[in-house]
C-alpha atoms as a PDB file:
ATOM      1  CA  UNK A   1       9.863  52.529  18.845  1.00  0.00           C
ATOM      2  CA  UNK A   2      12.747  55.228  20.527  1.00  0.00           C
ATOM      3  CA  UNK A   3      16.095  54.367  20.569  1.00  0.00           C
ATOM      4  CA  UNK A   4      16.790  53.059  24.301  1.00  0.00           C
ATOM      5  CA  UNK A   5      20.363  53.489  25.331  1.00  0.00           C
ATOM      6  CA  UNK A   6      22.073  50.833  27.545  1.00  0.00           C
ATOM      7  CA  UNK A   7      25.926  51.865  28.413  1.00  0.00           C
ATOM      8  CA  UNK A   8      27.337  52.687  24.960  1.00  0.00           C
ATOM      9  CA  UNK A   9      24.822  50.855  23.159  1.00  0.00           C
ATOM     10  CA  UNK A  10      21.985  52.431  21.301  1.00  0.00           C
ATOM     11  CA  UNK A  11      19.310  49.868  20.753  1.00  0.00           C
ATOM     12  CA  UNK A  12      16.637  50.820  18.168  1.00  0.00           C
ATOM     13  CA  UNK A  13      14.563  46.878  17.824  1.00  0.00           C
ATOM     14  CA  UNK A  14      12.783  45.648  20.152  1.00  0.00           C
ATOM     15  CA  UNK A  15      13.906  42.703  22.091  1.00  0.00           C
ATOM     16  CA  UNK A  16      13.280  39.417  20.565  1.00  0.00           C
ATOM     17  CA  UNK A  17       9.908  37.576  21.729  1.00  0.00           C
ATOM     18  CA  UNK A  18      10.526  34.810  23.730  1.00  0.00           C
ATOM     19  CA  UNK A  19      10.363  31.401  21.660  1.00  0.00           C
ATOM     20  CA  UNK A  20       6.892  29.767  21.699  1.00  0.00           C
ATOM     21  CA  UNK A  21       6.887  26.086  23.686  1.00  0.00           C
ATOM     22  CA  UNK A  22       6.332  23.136  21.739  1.00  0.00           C
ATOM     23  CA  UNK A  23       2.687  21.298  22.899  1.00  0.00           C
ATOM     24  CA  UNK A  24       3.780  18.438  25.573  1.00  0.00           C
ATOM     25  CA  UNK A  25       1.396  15.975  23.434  1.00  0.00           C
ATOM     26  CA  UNK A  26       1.205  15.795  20.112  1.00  0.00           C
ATOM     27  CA  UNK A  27      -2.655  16.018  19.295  1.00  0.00           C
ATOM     28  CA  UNK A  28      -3.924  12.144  18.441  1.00  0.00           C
ATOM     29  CA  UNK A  29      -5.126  13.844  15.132  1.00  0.00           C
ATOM     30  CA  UNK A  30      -1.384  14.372  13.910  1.00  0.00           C
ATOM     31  CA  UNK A  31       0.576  11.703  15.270  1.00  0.00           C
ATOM     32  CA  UNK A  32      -1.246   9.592  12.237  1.00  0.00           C
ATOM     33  CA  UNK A  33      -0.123  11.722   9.141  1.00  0.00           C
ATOM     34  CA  UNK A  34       3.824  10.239   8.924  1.00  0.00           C
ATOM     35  CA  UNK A  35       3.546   7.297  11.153  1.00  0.00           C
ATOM     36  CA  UNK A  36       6.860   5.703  12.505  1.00  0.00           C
ATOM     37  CA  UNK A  37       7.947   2.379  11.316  1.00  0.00           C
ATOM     38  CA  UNK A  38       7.093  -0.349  12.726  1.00  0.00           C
ATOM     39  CA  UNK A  39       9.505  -1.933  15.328  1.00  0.00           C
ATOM     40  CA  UNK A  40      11.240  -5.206  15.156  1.00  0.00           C
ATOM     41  CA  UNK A  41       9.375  -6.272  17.589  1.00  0.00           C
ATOM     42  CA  UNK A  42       5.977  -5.183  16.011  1.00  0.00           C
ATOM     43  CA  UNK A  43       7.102  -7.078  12.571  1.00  0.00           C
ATOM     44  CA  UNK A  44       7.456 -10.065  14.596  1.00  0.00           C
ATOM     45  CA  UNK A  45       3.942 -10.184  16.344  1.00  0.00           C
ATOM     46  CA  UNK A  46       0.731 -12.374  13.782  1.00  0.00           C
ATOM     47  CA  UNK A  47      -1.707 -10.038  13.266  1.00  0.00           C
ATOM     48  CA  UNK A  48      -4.081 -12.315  14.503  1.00  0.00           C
ATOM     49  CA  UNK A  49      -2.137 -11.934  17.830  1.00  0.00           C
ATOM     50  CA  UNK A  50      -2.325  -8.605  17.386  1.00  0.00           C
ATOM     51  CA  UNK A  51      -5.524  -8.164  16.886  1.00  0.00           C
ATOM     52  CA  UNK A  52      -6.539 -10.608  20.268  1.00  0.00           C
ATOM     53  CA  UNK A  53      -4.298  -8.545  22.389  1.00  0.00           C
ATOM     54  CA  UNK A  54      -6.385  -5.431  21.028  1.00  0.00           C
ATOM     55  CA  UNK A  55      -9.562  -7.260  22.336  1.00  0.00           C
ATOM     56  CA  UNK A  56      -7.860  -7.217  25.487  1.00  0.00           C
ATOM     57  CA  UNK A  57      -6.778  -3.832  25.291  1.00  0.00           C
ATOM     58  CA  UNK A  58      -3.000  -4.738  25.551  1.00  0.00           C
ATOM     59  CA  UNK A  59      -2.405  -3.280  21.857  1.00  0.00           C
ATOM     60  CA  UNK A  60      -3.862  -0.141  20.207  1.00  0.00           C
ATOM     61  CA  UNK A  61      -4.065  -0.719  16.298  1.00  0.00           C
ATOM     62  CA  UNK A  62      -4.196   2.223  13.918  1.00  0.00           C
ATOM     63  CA  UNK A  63      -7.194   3.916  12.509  1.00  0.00           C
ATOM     64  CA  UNK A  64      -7.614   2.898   9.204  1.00  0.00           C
ATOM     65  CA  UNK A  65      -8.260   6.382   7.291  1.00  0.00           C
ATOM     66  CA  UNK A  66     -10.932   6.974   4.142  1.00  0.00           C
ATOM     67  CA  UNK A  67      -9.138   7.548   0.515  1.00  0.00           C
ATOM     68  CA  UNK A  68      -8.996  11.010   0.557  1.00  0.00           C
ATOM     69  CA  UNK A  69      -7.342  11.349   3.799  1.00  0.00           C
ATOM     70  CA  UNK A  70      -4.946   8.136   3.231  1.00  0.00           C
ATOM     71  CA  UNK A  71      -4.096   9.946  -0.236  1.00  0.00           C
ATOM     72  CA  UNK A  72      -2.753  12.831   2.089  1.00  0.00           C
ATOM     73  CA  UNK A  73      -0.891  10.247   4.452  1.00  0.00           C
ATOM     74  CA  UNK A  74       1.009   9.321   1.306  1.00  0.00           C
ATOM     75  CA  UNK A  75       2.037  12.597   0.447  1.00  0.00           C
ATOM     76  CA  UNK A  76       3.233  13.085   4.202  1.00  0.00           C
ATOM     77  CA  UNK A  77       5.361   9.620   4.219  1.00  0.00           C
ATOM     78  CA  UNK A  78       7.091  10.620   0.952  1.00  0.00           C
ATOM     79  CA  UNK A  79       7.938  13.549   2.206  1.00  0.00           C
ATOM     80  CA  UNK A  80       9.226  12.200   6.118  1.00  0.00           C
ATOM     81  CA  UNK A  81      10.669   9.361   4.875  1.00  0.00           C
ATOM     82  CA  UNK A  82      11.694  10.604   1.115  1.00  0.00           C
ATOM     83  CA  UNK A  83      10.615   9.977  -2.824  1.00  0.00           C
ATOM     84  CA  UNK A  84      12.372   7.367  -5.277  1.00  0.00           C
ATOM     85  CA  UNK A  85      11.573   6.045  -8.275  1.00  0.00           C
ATOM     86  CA  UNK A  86      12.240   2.011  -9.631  1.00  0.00           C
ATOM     87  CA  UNK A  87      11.991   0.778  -6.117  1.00  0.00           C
ATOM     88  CA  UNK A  88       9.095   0.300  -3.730  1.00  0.00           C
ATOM     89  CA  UNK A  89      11.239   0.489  -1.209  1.00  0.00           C
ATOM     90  CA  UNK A  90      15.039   2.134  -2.192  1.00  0.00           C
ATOM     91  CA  UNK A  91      17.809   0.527   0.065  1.00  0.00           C
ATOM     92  CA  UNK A  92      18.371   4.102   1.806  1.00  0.00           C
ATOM     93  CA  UNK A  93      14.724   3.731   2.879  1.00  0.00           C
ATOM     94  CA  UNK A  94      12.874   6.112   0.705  1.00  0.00           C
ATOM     95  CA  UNK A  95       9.915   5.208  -0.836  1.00  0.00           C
ATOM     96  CA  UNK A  96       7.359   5.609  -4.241  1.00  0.00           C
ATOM     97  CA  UNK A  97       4.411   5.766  -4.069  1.00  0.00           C
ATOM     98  CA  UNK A  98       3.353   2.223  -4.284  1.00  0.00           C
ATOM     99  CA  UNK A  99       5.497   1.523  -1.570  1.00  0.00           C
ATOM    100  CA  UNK A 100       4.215   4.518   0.803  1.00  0.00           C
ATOM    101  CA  UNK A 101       0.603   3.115  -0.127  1.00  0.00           C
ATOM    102  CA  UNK A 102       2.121  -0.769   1.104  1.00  0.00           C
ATOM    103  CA  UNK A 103       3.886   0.706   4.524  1.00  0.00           C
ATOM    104  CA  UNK A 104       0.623   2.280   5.436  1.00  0.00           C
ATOM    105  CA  UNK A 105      -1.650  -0.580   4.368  1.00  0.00           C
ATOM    106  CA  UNK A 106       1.173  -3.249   6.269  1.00  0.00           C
ATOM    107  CA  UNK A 107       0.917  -1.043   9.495  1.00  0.00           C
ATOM    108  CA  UNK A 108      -3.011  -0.862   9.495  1.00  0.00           C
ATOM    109  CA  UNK A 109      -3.436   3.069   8.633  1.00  0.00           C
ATOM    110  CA  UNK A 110      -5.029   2.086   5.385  1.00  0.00           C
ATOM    111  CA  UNK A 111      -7.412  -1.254   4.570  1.00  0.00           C
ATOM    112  CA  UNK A 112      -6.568  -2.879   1.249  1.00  0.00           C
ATOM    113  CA  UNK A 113     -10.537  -1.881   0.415  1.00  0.00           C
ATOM    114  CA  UNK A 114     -10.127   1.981   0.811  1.00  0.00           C
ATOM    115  CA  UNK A 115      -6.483   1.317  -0.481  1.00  0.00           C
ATOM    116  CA  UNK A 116      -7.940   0.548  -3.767  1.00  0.00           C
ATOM    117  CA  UNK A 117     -10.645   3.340  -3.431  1.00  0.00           C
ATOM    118  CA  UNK A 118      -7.322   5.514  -3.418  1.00  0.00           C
ATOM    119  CA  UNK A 119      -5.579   3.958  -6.627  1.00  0.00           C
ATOM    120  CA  UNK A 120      -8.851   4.233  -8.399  1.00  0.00           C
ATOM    121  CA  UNK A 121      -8.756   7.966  -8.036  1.00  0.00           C
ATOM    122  CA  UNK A 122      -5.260   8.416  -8.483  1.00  0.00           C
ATOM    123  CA  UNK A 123      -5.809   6.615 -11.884  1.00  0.00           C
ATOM    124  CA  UNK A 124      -8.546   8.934 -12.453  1.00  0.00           C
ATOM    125  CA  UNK A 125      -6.036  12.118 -12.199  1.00  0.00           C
ATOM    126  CA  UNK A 126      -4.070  10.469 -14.440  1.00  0.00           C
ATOM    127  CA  UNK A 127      -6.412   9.899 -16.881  1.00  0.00           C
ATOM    128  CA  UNK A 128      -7.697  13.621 -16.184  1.00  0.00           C
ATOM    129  CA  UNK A 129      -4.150  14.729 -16.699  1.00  0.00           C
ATOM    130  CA  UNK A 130      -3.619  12.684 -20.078  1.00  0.00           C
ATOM    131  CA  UNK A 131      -1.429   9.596 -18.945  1.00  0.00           C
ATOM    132  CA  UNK A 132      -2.728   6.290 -19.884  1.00  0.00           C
ATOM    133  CA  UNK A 133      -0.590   4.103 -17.745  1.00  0.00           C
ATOM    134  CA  UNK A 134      -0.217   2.404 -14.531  1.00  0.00           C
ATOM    135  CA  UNK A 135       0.429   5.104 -11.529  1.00  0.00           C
ATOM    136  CA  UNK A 136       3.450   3.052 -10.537  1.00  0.00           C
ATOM    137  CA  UNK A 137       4.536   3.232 -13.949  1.00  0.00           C
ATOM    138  CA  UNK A 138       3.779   6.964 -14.247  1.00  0.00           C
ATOM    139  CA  UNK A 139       5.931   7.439 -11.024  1.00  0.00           C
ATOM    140  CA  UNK A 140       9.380   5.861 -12.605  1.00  0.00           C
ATOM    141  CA  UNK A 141       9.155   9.050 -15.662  1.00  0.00           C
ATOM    142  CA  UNK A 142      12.251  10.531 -15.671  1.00  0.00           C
ATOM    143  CA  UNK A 143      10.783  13.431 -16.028  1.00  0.00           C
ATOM    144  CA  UNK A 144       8.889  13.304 -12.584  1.00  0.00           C
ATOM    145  CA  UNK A 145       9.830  15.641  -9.915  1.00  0.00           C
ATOM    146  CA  UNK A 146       8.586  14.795  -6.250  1.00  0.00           C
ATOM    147  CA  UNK A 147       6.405  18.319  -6.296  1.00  0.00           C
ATOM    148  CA  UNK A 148       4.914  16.733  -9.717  1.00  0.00           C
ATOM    149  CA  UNK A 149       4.002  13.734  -8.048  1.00  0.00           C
ATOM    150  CA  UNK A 150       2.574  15.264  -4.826  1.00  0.00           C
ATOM    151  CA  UNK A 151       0.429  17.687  -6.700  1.00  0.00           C
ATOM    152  CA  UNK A 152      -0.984  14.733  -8.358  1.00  0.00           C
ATOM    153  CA  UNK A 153      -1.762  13.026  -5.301  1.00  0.00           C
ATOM    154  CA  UNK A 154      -3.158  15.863  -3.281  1.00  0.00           C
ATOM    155  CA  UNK A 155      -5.677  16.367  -6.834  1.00  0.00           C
ATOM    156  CA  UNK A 156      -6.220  12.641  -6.596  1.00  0.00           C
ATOM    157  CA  UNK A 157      -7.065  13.308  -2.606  1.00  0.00           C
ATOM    158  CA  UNK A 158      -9.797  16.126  -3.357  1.00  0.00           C
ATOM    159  CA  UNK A 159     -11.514  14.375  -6.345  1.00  0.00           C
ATOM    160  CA  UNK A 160     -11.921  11.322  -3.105  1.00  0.00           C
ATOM    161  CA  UNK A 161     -12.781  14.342  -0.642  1.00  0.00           C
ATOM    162  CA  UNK A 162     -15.698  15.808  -3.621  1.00  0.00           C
ATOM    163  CA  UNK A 163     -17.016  12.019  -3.795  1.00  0.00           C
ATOM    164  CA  UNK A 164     -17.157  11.229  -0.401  1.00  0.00           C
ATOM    165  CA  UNK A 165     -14.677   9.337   0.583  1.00  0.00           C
END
């Protein structure tokens, strides 16, 4: 590019590009991946209840998702909400994995079925990695770093993916 010369000033970059827009939706397809708490109010309503006023269609309840992708979903709720170790749920609100796993299944992203689908593999990358104990367990090391355990999970998530589910 020349040098352009405006008054005094001898510009040789070009200008910036304007700033893309951020979509006005958020595709359906990502809004499940770190899902927001639940609201008081939310906590508060039976799931039976909840589940009638889905029959009526005055309640949308979340897709349940297969192992593989509910492996991800973990992954993406330690990482929105934060990783911790000795606590399912830390008092700053940060979360292990068990506990990720327990907000997901508690707000209907995961069923306790496909839940267990997921430990079972997640045990299995443990027992491909050499660790003979409890994933839970695993997770309170000391010597665990929060890259550690998501590179664990997203191995545990493509073992599911490979098999199926």
């Amino acid at each position: 590019m020349a040098p352009t010369t405006s008054g005094s000033f001898t510009r040789t970059t070009a200008p910036p590009a304007p700033a893309l827009a951020l979509p006005a939706v958020i595709p359906p397809a990502l809004e499940i991946w770190a899902p927001d708490p639940p609201t008081w109010g939310q906590r508060l309503i039976p799931r039976g209840i909840r589940s009638a006023m889905t029959d009526l269609g005055l309640w949308q309840e979340p897709r349940p998702l297969k192992p593989s992708y509910h492996l991800i979903q973990v992954i993406e709720v330690l990482t929105r909400y934060g990783w911790c170790q000795s606590f399912d749920f830390s008092p700053t609100g940060r979360m292990c994995i068990r506990g990720a796993q327990t907000f997901l299944e508690s707000t209907g992203h995961v069923t306790a079925i496909d839940r267990g689908k997921a430990v079972h593999y997640l045990q299995d990358q443990l027992a491909h990695q050499g660790v003979n104990m409890r994933f839970w367990e695993w997770n309170d090391l000391p010597c665990n770093t929060f890259r550690g355990v998501e590179a664990t999970i997203s191995a545990a998530s493509d073992m599911a993916r490979k098999n199926g589910d």
